[in-house]
Protein backbone atom coordinates (compact mmCIF):
# COMPACT_ATOMS: atom_id res chain seq x y z
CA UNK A 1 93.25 -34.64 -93.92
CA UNK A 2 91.88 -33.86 -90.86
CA UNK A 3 88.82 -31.69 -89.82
CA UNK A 4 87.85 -30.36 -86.60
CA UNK A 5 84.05 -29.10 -86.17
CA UNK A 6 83.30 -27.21 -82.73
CA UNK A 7 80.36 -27.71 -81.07
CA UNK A 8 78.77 -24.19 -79.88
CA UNK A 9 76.54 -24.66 -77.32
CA UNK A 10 73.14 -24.16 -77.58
CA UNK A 11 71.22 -20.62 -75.38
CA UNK A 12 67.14 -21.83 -74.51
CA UNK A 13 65.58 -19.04 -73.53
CA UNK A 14 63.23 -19.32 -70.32
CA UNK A 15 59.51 -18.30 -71.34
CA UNK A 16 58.59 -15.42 -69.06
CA UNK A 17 55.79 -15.61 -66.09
CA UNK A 18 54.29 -14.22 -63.24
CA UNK A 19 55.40 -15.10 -59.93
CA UNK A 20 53.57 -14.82 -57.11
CA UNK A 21 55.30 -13.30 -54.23
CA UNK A 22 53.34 -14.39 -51.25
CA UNK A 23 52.48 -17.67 -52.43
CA UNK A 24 49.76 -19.29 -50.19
CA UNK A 25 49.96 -23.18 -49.25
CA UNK A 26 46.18 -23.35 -49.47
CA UNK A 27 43.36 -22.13 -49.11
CA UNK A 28 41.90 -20.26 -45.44
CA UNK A 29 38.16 -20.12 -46.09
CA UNK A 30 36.18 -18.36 -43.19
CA UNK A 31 32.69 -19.53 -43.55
CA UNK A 32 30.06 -18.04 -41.92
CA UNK A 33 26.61 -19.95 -43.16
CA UNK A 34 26.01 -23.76 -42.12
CA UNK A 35 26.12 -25.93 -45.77
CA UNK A 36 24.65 -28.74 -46.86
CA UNK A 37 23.37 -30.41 -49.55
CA UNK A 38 22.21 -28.42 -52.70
CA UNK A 39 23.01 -24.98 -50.93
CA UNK A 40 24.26 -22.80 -53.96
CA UNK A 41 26.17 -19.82 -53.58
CA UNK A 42 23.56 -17.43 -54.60
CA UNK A 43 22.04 -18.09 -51.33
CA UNK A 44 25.04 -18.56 -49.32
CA UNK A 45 26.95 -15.11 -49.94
CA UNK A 46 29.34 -17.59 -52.26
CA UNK A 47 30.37 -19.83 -49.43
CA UNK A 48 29.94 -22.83 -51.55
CA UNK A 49 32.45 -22.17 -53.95
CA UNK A 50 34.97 -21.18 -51.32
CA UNK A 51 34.47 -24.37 -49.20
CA UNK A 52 34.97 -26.48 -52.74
CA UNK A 53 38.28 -24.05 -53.22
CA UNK A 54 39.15 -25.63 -49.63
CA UNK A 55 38.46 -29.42 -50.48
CA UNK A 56 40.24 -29.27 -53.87
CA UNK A 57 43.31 -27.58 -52.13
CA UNK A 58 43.18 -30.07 -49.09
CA UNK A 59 42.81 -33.20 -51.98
CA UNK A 60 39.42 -34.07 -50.83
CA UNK A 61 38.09 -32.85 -54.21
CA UNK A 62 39.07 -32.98 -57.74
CA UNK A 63 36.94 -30.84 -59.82
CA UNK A 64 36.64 -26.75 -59.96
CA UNK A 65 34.31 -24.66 -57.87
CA UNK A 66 31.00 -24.55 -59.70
CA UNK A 67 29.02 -22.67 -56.65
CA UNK A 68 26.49 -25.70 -56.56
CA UNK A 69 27.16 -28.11 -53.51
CA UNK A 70 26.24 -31.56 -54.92
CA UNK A 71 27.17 -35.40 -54.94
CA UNK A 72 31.17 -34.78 -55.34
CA UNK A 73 31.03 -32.01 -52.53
CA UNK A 74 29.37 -33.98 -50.41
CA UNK A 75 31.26 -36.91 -50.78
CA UNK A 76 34.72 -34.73 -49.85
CA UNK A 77 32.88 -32.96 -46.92
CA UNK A 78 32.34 -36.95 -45.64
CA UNK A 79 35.77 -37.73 -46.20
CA UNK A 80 36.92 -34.64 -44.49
CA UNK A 81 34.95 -34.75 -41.97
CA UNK A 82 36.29 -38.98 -41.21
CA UNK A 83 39.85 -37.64 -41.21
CA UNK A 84 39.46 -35.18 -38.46
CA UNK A 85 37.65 -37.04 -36.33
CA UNK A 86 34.05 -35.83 -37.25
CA UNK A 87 31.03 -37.91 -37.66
CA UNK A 88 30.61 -38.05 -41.39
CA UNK A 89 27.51 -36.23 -41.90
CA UNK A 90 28.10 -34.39 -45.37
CA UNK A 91 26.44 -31.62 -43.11
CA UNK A 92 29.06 -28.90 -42.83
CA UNK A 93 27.39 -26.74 -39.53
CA UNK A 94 29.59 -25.12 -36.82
CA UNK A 95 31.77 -28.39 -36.14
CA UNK A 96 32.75 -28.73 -39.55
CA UNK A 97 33.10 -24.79 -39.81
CA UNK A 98 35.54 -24.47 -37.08
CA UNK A 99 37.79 -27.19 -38.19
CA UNK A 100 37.99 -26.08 -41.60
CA UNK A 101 38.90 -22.21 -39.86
CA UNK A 102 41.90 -23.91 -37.84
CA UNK A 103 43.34 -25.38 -40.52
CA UNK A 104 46.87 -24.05 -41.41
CA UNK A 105 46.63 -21.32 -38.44
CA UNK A 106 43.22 -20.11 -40.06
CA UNK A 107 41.72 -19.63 -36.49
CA UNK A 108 38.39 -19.58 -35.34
CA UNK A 109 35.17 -19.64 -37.24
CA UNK A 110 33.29 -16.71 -35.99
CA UNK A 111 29.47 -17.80 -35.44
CA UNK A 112 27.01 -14.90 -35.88
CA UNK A 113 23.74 -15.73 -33.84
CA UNK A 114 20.87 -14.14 -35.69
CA UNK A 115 17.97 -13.26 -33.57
CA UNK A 116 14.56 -14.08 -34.64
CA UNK A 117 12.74 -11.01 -35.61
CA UNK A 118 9.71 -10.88 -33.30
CA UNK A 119 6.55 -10.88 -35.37
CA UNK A 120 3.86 -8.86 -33.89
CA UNK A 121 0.67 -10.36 -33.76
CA UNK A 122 -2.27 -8.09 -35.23
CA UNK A 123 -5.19 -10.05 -33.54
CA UNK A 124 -6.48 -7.74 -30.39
CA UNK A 125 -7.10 -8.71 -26.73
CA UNK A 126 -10.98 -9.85 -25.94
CA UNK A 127 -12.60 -6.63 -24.47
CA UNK A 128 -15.67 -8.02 -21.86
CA UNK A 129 -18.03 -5.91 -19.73
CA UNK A 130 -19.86 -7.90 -16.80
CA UNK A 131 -22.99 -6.35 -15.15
CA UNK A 132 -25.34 -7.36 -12.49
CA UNK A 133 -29.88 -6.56 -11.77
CA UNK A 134 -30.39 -5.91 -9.06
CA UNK A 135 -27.08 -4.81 -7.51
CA UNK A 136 -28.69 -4.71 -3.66
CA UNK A 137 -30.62 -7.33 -2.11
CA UNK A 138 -32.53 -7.12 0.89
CA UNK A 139 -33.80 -10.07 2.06
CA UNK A 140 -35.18 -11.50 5.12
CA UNK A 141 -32.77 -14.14 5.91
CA UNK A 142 -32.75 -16.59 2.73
CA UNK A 143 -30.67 -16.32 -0.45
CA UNK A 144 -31.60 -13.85 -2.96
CA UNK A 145 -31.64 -14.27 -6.73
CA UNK A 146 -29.76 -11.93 -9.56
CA UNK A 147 -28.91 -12.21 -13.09
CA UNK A 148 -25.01 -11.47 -14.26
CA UNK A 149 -25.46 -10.37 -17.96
CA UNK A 150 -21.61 -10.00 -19.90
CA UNK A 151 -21.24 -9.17 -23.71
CA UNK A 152 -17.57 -9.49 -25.24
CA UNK A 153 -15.38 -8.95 -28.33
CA UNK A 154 -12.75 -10.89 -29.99
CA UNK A 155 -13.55 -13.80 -27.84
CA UNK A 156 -14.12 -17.40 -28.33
CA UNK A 157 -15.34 -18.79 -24.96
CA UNK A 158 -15.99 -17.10 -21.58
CA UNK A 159 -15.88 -18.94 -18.47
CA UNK A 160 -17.15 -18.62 -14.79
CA UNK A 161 -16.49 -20.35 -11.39
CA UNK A 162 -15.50 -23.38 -13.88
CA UNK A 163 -18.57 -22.97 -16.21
CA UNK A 164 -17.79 -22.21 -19.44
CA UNK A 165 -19.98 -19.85 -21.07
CA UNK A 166 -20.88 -18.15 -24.71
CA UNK A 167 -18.86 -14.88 -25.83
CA UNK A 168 -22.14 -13.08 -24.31
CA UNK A 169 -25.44 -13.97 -22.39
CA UNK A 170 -26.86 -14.03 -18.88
CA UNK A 171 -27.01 -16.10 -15.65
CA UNK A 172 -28.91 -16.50 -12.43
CA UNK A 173 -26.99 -16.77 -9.14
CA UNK A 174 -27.96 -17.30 -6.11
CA UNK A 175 -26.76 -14.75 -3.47
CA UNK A 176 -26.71 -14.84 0.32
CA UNK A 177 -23.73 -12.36 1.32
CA UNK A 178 -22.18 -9.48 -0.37
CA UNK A 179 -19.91 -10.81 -3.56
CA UNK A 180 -17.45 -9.60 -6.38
CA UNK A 181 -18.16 -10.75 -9.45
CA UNK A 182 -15.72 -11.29 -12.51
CA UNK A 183 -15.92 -13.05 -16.19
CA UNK A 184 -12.83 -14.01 -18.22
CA UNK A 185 -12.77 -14.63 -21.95
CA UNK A 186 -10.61 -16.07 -24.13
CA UNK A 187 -10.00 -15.74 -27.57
CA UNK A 188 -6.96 -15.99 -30.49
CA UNK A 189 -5.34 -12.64 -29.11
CA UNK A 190 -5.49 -13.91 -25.39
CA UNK A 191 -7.72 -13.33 -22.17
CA UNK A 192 -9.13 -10.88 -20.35
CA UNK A 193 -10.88 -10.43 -17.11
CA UNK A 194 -14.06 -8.38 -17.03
CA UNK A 195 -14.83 -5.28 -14.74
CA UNK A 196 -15.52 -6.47 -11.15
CA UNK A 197 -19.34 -5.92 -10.39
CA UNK A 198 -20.26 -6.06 -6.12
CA UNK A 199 -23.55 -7.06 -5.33
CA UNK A 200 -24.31 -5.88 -1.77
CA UNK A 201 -26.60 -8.14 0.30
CA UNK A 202 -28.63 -6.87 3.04
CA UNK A 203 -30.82 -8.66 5.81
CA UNK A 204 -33.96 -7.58 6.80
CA UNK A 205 -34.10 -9.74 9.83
CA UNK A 206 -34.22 -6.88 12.46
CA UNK A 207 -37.21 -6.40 14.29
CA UNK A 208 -39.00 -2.93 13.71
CA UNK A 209 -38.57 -0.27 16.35
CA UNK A 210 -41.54 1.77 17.50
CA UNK A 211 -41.94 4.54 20.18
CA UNK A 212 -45.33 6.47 20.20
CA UNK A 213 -46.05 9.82 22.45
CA UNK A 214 -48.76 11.93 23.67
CA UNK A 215 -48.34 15.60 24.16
CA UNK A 216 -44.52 14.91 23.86
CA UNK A 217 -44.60 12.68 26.73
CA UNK A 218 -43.93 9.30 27.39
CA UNK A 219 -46.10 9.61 30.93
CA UNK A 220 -47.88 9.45 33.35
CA UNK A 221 -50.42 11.59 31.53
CA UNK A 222 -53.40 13.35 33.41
CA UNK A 223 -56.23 13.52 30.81
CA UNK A 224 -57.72 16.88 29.79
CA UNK A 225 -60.68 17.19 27.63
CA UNK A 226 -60.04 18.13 24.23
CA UNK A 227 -57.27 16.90 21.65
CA UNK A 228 -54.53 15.60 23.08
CA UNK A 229 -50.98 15.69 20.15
CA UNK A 230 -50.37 11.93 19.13
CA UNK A 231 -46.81 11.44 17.64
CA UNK A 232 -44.92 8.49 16.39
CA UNK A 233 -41.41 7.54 15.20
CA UNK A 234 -40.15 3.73 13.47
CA UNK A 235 -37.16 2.13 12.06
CA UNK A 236 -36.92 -0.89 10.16
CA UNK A 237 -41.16 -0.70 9.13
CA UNK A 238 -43.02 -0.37 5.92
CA UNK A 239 -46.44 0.20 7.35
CA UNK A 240 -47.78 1.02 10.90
CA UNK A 241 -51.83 0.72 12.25
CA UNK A 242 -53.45 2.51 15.09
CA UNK A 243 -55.86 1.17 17.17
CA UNK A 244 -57.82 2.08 20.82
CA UNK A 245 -60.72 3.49 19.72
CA UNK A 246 -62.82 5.39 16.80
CA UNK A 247 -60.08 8.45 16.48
CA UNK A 248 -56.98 6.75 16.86
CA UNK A 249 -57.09 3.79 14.18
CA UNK A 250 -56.73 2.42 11.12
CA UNK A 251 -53.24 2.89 8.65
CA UNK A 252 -50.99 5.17 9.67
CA UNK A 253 -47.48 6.19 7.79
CA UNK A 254 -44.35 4.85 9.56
CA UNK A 255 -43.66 8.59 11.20
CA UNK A 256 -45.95 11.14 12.33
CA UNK A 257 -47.58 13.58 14.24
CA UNK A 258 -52.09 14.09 14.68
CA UNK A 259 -54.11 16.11 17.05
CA UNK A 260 -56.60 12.97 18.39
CA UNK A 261 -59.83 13.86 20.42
CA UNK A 262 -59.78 11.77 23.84
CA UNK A 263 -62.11 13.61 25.97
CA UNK A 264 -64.46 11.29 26.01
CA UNK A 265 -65.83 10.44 29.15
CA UNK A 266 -64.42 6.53 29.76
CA UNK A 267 -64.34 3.67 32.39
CA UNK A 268 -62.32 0.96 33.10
CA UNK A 269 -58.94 1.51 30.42
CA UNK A 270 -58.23 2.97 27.28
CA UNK A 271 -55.34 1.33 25.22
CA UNK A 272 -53.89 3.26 22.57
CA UNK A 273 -51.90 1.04 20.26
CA UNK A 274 -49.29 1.59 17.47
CA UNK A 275 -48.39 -1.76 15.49
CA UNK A 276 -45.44 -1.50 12.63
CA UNK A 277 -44.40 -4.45 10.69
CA UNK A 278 -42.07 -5.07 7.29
CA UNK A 279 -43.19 -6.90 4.48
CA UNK A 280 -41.78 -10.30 5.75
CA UNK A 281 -44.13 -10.40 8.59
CA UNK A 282 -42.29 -8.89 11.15
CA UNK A 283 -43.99 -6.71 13.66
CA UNK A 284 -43.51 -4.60 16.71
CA UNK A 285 -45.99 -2.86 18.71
CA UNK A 286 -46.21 0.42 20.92
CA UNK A 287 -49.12 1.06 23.51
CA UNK A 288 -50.22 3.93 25.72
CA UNK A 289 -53.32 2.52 28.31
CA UNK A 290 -56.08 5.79 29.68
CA UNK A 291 -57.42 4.23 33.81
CA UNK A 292 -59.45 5.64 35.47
CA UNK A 293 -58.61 8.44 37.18
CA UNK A 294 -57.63 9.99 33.88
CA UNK A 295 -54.21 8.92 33.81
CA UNK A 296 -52.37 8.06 30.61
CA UNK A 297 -49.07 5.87 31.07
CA UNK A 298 -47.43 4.44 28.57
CA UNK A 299 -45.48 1.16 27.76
CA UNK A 300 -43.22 0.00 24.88
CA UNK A 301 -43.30 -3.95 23.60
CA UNK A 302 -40.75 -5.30 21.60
């Protein structure tokens, strides 16, 4: 007896799953933060993870992203980096960034520059005031002396004409022409130059000028008897002295104007004399000589 037996063949159903339609052939990081050893992602807006995403997807790493760049991720970056021609540094910085951008038609890295914020300093500018005693000088030909006194704030050292100086004080300087004076200070918030002072020099050198007058006249005279109206002018003097006889001498101011008694009878000559000097020694003299014939002429000496 013969059996047949037919074989039915056997339906496997397919499990179901998702399917990605745009499937990507790896990962296009764009990385905007220089890596490198023990950067994290907490610090690196999670730029760590997605350059490990890169390596494992490139076969340069074989373990998940865990957001920590350590030993393995440094290791890949090196062997990345050796394969495209880059010195094997580990350091992933703009080089490294750019390359890893180009990849599959990635482009360009973009590199953000960040400017420094600029810190304002809070330490003020020395302040200095310079001042001068005596600030005019009169002086007979040789060099005068005056002190330069300066006070300061927020200064460490002063200096002048190469001399370096406290934050405050005084000087002596010789002076034998008119000179502007300055002071600079320095201290942590910078320098400063002081206020200019001017000393003004002045030379006493110039002979004193004298012109003396009877009766408004400069002569010849003929006496009267009586008074006869002395007057004087000078320029340049501190002091002038009379001399000629018992009315007309002694000290006399350096500009003036008496009533003088020269009727006296005299013989021979009568010299009237008006001497003004300065301090330094300097002296000019004016005269007015009585003959006889009581005539008064008159004669100026410098």
């Amino acid at each position: 007896m013969l059996f047949s037996i037919a074989v039915l063949p056997t339906l496997v159903l397919a499990a179901p799953s998702d399917i990605d339609p745009s499937p990507q052939s790896s990962v296009c990081p764009s990385l905007q933060n220089n890596l490198r050893y023990q950067s994290r992602d907490a610090y690196t807006n999670g730029e760590v993870s997605t350059l490990q995403d890169f390596l494992q997807s490139q076969g340069y790493l074989n373990s998940e992203p865990t957001g920590y760049f350590g030993l393995l991720t440094f290791q890949a970056v090196k062997n990345f980096q050796n394969a495209n021609g880059i010195s094997p540094t580990g350091y992933v910085g703009p080089i490294t960034r750019a390359k890893i951008a180009s990849m599959n038609n990635c482009g360009t890295a973009t590199i953000t520059p960040v400017s420094p914020t600029p810190v304002q300093s809070s330490i003020s500018a020395p302040t200095v005031y310079l001042g001068a005693n005596p600030t005019t000088i009169v002086s007979d030909g040789k060099p005068g002396t005056i002190t330069l006194y300066w006070s300061s704030t927020n200064a460490t050292s002063c200096g002048f004409e190469r001399q370096v100086l406290p934050t405050s004080g005084s000087m002596t300087v010789l002076l034998s022409s008119t000179t502007t004076y300055t002071i600079s200070c320095t201290g942590p918030g910078g320098s400063t130059t002081s206020n200019p002072v001017t000393v003004i020099f002045k030379s006493s050198q110039n002979l004193p000028a004298v012109d003396l007058k009877i009766n408004n006249s400069d002569g010849p005279l003929t006496k009267s008897s009586g008074y006869s109206t002395f007057s004087w002018i000078s320029a340049n003097a501190d002091y002038c002295t009379a001399s000629g006889d018992s009315y007309w001498s002694g000290s006399k101011s350096t500009s003036g104007s008496e009533s003088i008694w020269t009727g006296n009878q005299k013989t021979g000559v009568t010299t009237y004399q008006l001497t003004c000097g300065t301090s330094s020694g300097k002296v000019n003299s004016a005269f007015v000589q009585l003959p006889r014939g009581f005539q008064i002429s008159f004669s100026d000496v410098s």
